[in-house]
Protein backbone atom coordinates (compact mmCIF):
# COMPACT_ATOMS: atom_id res chain seq x y z
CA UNK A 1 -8.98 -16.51 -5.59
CA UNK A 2 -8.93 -12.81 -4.81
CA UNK A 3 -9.32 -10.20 -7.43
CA UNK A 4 -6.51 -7.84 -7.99
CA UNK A 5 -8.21 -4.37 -7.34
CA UNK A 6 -5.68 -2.31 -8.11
CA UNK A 7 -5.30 0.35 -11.30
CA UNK A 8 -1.49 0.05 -11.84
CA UNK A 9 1.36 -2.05 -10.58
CA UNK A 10 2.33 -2.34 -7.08
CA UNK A 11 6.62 -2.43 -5.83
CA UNK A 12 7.63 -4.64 -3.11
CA UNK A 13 9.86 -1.49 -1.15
CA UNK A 14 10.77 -1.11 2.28
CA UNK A 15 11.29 2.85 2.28
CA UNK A 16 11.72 5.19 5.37
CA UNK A 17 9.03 8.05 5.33
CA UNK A 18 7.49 10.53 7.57
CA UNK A 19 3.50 11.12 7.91
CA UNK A 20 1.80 14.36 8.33
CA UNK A 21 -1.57 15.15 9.91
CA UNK A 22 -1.91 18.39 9.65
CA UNK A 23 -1.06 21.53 10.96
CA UNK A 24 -0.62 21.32 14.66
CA UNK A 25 1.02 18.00 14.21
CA UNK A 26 4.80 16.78 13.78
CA UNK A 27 5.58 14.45 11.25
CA UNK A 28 5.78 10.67 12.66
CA UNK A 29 8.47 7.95 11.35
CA UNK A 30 6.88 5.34 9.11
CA UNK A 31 7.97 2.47 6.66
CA UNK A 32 6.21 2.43 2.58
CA UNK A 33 6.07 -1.38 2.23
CA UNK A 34 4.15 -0.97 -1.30
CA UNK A 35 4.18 1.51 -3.46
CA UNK A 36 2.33 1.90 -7.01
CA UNK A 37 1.08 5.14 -9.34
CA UNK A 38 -1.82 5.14 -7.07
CA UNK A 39 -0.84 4.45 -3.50
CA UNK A 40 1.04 3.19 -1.06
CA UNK A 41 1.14 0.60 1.54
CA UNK A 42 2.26 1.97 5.05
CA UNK A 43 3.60 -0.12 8.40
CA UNK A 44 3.24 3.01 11.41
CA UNK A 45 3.24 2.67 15.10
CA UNK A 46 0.29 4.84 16.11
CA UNK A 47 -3.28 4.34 16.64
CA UNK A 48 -4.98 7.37 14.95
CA UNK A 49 -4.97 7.93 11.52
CA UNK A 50 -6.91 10.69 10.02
CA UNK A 51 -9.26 10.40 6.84
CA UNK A 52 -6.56 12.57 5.01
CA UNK A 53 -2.73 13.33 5.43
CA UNK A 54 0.93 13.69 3.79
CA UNK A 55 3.14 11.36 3.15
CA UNK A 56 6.72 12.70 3.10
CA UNK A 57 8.97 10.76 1.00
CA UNK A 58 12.04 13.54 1.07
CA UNK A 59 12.57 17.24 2.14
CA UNK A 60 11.48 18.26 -1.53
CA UNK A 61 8.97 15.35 -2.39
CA UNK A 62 5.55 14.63 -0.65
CA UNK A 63 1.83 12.79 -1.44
CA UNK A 64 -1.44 14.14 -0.21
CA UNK A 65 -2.94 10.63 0.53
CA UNK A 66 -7.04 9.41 1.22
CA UNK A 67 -6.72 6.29 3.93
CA UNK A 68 -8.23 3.69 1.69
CA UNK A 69 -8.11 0.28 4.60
CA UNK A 70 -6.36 -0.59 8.49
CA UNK A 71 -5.55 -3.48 9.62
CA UNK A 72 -3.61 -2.99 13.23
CA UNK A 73 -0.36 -1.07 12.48
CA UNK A 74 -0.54 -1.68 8.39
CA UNK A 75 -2.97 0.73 6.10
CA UNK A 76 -3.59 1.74 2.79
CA UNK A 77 -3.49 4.99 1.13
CA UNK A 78 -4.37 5.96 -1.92
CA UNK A 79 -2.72 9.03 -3.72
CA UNK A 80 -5.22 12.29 -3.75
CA UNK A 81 -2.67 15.05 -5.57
């Protein structure tokens, strides 16, 4: 049996979001599938994903997130702010 690695709970969700690279970049669609105090768990159809972005949850609220694992079009992210 796996261990459970994670500091605090995790929510089952399926929430619409946006992702952020950085300046220079537009924000790309993507779908929370997870979420918890510490991170989330993201579904996104691009290839690329930098070290460090911003996940925008609504106009007024955002993460700054550290990618944490990838697996094809699903990765982890673990809340840096």
């Amino acid at each position: 049996m796996l261990a459970n690695r994670r500091r605090s709970e995790r929510r089952v969700c399926t929430r619409l979001a946006k992702i952020h690279f950085g300046a220079g970049s537009l924000p790309r669609d993507c779908t929370i599938t997870d979420i918890s105090d510490g991170g989330v768990k993201v579904v996104a159809e691009f290839i690329e994903v930098p070290p460090q972005f911003t996940i925008i949850f609504a106009p007024d609220y955002s993460r700054q997130c550290r990618l944490r694992w990838r697996i094809g079009c699903e990765f982890g992210a673990e809340f840096t702010d």
